[in-house]
C-alpha atoms as a PDB file:
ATOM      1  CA  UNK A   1     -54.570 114.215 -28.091  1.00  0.00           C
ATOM      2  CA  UNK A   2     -54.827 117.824 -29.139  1.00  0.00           C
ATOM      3  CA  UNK A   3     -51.850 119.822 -29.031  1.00  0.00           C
ATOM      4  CA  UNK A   4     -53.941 123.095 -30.071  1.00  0.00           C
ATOM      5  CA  UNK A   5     -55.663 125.225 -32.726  1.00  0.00           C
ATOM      6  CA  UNK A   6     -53.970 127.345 -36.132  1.00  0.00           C
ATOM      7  CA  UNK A   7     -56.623 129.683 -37.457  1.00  0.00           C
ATOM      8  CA  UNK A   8     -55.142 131.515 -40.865  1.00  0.00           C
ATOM      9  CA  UNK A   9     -57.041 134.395 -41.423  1.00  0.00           C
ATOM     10  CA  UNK A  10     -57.262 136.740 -44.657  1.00  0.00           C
ATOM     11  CA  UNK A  11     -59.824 139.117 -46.249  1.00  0.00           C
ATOM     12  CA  UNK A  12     -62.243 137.053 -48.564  1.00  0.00           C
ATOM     13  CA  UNK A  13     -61.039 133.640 -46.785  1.00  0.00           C
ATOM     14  CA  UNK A  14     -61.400 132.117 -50.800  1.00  0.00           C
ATOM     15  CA  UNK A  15     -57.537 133.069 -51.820  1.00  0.00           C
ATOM     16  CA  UNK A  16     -54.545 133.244 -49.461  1.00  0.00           C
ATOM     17  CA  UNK A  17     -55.979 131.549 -46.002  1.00  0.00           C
ATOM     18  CA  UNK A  18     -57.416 128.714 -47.291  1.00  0.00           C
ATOM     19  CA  UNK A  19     -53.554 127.862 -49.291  1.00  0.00           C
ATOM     20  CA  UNK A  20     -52.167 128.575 -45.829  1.00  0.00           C
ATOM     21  CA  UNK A  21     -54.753 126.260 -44.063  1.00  0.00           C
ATOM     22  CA  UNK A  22     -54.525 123.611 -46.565  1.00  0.00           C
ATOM     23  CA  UNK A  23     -50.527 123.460 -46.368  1.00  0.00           C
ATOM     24  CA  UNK A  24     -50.486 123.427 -42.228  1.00  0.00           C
ATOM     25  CA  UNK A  25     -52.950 121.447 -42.068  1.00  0.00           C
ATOM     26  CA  UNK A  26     -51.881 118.613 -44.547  1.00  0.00           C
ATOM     27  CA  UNK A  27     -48.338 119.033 -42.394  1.00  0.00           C
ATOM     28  CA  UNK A  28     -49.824 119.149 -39.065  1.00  0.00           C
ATOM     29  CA  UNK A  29     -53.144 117.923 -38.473  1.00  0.00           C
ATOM     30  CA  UNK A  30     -51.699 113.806 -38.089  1.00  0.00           C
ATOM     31  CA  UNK A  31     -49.845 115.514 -34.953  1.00  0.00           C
ATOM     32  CA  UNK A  32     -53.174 116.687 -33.348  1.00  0.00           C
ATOM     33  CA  UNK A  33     -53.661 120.430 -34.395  1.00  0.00           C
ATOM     34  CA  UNK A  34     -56.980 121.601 -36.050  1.00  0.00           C
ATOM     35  CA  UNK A  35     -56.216 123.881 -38.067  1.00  0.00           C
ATOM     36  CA  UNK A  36     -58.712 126.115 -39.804  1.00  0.00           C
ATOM     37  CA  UNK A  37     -59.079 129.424 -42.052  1.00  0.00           C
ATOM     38  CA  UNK A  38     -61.766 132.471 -42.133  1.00  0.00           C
ATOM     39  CA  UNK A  39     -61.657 136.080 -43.642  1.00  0.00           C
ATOM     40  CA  UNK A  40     -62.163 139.279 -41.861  1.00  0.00           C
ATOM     41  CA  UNK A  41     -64.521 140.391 -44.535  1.00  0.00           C
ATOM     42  CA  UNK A  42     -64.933 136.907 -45.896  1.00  0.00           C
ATOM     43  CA  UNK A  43     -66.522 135.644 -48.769  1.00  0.00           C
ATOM     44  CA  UNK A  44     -68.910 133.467 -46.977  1.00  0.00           C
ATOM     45  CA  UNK A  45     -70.185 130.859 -48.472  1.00  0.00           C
ATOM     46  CA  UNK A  46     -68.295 131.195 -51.524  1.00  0.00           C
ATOM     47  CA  UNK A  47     -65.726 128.143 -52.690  1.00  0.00           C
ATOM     48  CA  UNK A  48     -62.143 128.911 -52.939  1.00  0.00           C
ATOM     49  CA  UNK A  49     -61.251 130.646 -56.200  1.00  0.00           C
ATOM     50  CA  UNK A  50     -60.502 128.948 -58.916  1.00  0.00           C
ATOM     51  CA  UNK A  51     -56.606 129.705 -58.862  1.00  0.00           C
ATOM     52  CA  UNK A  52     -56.479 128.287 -55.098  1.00  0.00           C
ATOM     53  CA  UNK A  53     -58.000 125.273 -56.193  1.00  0.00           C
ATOM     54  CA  UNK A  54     -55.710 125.180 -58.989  1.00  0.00           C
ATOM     55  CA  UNK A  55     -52.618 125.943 -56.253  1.00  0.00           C
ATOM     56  CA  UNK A  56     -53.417 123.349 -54.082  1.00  0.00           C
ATOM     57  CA  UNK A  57     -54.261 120.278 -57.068  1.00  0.00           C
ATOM     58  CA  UNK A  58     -50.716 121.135 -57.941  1.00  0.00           C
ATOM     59  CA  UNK A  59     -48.782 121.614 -54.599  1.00  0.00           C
ATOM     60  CA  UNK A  60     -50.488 119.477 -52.773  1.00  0.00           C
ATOM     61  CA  UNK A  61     -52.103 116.971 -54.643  1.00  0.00           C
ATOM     62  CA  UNK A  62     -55.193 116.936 -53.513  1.00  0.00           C
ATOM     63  CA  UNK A  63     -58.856 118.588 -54.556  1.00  0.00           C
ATOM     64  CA  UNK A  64     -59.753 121.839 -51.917  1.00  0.00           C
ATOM     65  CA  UNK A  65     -62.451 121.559 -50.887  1.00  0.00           C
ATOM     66  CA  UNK A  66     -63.259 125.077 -49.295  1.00  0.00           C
ATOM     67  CA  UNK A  67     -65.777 127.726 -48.460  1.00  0.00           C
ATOM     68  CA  UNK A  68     -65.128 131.099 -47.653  1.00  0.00           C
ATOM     69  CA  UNK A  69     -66.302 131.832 -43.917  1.00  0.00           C
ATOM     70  CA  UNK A  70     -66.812 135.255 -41.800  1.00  0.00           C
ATOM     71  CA  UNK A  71     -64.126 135.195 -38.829  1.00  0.00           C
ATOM     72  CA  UNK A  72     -65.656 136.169 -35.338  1.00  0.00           C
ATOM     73  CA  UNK A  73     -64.808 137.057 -31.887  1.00  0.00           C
ATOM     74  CA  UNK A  74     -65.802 133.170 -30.620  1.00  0.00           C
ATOM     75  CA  UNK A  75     -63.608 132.003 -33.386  1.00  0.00           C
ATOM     76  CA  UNK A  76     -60.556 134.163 -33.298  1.00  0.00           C
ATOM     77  CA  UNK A  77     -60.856 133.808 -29.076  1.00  0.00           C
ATOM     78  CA  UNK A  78     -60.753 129.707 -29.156  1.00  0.00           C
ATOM     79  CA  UNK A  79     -57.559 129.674 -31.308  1.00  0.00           C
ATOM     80  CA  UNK A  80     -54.455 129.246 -30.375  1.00  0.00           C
ATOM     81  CA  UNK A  81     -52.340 130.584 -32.722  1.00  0.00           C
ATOM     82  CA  UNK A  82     -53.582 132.835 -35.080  1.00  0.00           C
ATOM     83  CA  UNK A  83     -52.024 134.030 -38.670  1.00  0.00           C
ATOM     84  CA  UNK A  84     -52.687 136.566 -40.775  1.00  0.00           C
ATOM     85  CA  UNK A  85     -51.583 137.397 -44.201  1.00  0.00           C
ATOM     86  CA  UNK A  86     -50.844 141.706 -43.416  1.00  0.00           C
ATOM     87  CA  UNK A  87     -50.728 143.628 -40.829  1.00  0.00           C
ATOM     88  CA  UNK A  88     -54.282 145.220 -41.139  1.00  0.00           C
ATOM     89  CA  UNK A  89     -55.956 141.698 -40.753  1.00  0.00           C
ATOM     90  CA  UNK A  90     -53.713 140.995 -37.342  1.00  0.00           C
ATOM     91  CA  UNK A  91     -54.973 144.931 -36.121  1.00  0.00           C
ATOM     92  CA  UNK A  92     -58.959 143.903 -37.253  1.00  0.00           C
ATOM     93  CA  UNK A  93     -59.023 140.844 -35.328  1.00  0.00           C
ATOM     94  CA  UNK A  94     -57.393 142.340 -32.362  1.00  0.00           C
ATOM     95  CA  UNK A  95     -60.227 145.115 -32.536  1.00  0.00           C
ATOM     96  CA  UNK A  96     -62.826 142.062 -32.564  1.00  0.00           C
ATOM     97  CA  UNK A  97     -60.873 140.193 -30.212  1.00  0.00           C
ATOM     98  CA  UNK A  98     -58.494 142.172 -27.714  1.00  0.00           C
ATOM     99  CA  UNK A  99     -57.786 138.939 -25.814  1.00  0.00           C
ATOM    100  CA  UNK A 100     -55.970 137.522 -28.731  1.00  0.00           C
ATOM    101  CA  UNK A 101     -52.762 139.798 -29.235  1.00  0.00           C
ATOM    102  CA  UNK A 102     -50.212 138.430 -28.103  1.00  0.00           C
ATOM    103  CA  UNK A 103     -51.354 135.135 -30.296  1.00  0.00           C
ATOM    104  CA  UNK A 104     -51.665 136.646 -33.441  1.00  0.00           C
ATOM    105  CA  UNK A 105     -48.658 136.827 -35.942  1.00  0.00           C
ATOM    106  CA  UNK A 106     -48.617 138.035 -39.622  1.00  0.00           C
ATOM    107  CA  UNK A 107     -47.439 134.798 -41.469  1.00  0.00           C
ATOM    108  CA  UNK A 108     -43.802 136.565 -42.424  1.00  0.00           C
ATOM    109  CA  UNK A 109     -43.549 137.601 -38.673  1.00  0.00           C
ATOM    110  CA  UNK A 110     -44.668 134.215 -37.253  1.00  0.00           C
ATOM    111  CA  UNK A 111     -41.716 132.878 -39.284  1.00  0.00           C
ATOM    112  CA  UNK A 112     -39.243 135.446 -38.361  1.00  0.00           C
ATOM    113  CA  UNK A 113     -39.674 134.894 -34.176  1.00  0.00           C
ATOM    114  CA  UNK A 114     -40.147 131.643 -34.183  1.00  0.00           C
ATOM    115  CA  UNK A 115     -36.562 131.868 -35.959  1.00  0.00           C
ATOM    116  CA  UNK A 116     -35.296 133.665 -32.586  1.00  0.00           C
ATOM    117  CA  UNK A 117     -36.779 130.687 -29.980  1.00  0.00           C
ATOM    118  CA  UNK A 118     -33.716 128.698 -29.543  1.00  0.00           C
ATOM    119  CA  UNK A 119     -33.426 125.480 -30.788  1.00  0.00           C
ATOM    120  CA  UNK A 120     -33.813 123.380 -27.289  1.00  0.00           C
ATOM    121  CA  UNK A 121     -36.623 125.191 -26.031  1.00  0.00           C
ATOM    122  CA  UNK A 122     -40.067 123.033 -26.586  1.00  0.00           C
ATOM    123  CA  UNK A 123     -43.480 123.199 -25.670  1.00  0.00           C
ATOM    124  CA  UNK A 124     -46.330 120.800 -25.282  1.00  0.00           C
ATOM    125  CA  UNK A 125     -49.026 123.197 -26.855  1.00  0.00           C
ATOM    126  CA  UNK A 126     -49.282 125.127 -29.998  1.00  0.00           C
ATOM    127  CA  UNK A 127     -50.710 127.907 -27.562  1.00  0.00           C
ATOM    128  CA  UNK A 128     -47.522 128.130 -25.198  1.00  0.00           C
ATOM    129  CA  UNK A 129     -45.306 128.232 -27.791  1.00  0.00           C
ATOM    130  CA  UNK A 130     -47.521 131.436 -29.423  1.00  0.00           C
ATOM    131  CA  UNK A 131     -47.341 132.641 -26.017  1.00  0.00           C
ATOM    132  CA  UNK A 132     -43.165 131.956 -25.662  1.00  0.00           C
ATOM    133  CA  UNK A 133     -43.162 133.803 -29.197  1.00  0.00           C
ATOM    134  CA  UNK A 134     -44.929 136.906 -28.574  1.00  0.00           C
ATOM    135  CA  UNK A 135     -42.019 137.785 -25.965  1.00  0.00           C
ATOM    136  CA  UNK A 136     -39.658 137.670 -28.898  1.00  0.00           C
ATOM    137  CA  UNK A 137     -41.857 139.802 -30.938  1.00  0.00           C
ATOM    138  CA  UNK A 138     -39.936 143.140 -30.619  1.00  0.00           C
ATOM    139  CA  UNK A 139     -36.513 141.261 -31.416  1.00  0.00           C
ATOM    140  CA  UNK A 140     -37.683 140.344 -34.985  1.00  0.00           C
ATOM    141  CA  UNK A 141     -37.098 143.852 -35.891  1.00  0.00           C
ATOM    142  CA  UNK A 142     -39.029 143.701 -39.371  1.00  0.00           C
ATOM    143  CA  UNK A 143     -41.357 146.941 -40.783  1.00  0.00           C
ATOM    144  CA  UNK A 144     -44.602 146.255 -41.499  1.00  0.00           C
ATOM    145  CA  UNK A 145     -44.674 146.711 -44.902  1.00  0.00           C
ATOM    146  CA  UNK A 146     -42.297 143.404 -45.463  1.00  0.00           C
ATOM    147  CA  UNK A 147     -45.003 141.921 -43.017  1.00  0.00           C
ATOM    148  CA  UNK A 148     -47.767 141.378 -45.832  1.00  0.00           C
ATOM    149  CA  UNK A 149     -48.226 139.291 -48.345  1.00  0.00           C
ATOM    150  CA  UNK A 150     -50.383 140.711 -51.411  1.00  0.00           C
ATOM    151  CA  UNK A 151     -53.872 139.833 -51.906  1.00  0.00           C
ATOM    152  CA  UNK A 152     -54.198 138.740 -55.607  1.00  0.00           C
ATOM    153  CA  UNK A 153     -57.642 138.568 -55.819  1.00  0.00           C
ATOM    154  CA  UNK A 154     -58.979 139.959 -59.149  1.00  0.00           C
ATOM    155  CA  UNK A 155     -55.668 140.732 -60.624  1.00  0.00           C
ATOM    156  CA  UNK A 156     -53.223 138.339 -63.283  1.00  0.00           C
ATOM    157  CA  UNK A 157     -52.633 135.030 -62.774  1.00  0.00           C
ATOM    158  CA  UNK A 158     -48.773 135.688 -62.010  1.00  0.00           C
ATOM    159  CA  UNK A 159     -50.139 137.856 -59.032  1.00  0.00           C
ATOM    160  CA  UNK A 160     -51.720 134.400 -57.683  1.00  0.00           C
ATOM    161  CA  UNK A 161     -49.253 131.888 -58.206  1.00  0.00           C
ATOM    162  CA  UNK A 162     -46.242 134.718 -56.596  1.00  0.00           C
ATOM    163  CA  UNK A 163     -48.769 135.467 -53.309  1.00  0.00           C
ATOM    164  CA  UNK A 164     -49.363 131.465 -53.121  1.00  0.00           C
ATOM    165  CA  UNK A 165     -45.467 130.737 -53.672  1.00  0.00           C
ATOM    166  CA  UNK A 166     -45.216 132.807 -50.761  1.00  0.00           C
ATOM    167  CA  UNK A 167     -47.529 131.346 -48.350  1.00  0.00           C
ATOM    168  CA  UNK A 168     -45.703 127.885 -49.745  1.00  0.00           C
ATOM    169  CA  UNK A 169     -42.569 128.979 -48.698  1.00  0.00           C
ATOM    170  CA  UNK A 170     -43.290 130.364 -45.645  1.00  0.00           C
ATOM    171  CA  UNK A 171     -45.711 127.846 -44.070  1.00  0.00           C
ATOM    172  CA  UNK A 172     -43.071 125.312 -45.048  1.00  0.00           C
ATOM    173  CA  UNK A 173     -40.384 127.225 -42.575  1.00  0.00           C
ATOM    174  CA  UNK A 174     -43.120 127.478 -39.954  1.00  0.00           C
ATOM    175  CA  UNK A 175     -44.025 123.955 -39.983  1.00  0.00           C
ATOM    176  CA  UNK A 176     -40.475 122.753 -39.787  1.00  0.00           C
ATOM    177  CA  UNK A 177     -40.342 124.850 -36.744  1.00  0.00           C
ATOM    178  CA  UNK A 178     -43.630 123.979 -34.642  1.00  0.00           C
ATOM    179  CA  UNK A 179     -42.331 120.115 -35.522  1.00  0.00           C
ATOM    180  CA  UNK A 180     -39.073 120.821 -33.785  1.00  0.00           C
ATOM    181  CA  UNK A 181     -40.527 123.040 -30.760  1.00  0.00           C
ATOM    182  CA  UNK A 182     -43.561 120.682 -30.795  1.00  0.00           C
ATOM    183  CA  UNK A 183     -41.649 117.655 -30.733  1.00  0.00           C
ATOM    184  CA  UNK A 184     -44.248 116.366 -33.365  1.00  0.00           C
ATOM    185  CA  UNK A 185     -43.127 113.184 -35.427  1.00  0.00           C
ATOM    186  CA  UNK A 186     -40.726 114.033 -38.506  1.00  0.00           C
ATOM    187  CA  UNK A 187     -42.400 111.156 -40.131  1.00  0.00           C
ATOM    188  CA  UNK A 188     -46.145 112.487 -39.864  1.00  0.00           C
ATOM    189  CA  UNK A 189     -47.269 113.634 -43.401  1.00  0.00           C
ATOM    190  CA  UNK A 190     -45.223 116.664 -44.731  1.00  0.00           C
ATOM    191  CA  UNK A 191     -46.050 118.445 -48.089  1.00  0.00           C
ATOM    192  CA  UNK A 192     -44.132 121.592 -49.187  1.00  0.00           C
END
């Protein structure tokens, strides 16, 4: 049974998205969300780079095997929850896609108001509870700039493995949450 759709969304869709697919879906994917990546000036076509290949050998354990694709209205419209790596991608997709808002999150935000949903609450759809944390949005109370996570693309290795560290990090909080307000099984497959 599905319980709903992730789309992770950055600018090439070859660096930062695809680490952020890979982790939530090797976490959540055994509890019935598809989960899925694209860029909003994407790199389509192109395989991951070589450092998120790299990333994901290491922290996950497993080959990537991912290429870069163009995010569209359709796309953004049929997910559920959708999360982006800085504030400019979450504004671009709501131009593309108005009917989205209230289900798009930066990563750091997503992680921040799902923090705020108390512990009892749950939900039997990934898209209820992006719809329960929307409401909590304003309460978060973080500035935009703490909101994005650098693109390393092009720059020094360190840049890389600190922008993947955070994506780690973060999807690892996030995933511990949607398992409690999911009620998914503790024992599904859990990297991080």
């Amino acid at each position: 049974m599905s319980r709903g759709s992730i789309l992770v969304v950055c600018t090439g869709n070859i660096c930062r998205s695809p680490v952020g697919e890979a982790i939530l879906h090797d976490a959540l994917g055994g509890a019935g969300i598809d989960v899925t990546s694209a860029g909003t000036h994407a790199a389509a076509g192109r395989a991951a780079a070589p450092e998120t290949v790299e990333f994901v050998s290491r922290h996950l354990g497993r080959e990537l095997d991912h290429v870069g694709r163009q995010l569209d209205k359709r796309t953004a419209e049929a997910a559920d929850l959708i999360i982006t790596m800085t504030e400019e991608h979450r504004s671009w997709v709501a131009g593309i896609a108005p009917r989205t808002v209230r289900r798009i999150f930066t990563l750091v935000e997503l992680e921040q108001v799902l923090a705020l949903l108390p512990r009892e609450q749950s939900f039997d759809t990934v898209r209820e509870l992006a719809m329960a944390a929307s409401r909590l949005r304003a309460r978060a109370g973080i500035d935009s700039t703490s909101k994005n996570i650098a693109d390393p693309y092009g720059g020094p290795a360190e840049g890389y493995e600190e922008s993947f560290r955070i994506v780690a990090e973060v999807c690892g909080r996030i995933v511990a949450a949607l398992r409690q307000h999911l009620h998914l099984d503790p024992g599904a497959p859990q990297h991080g």
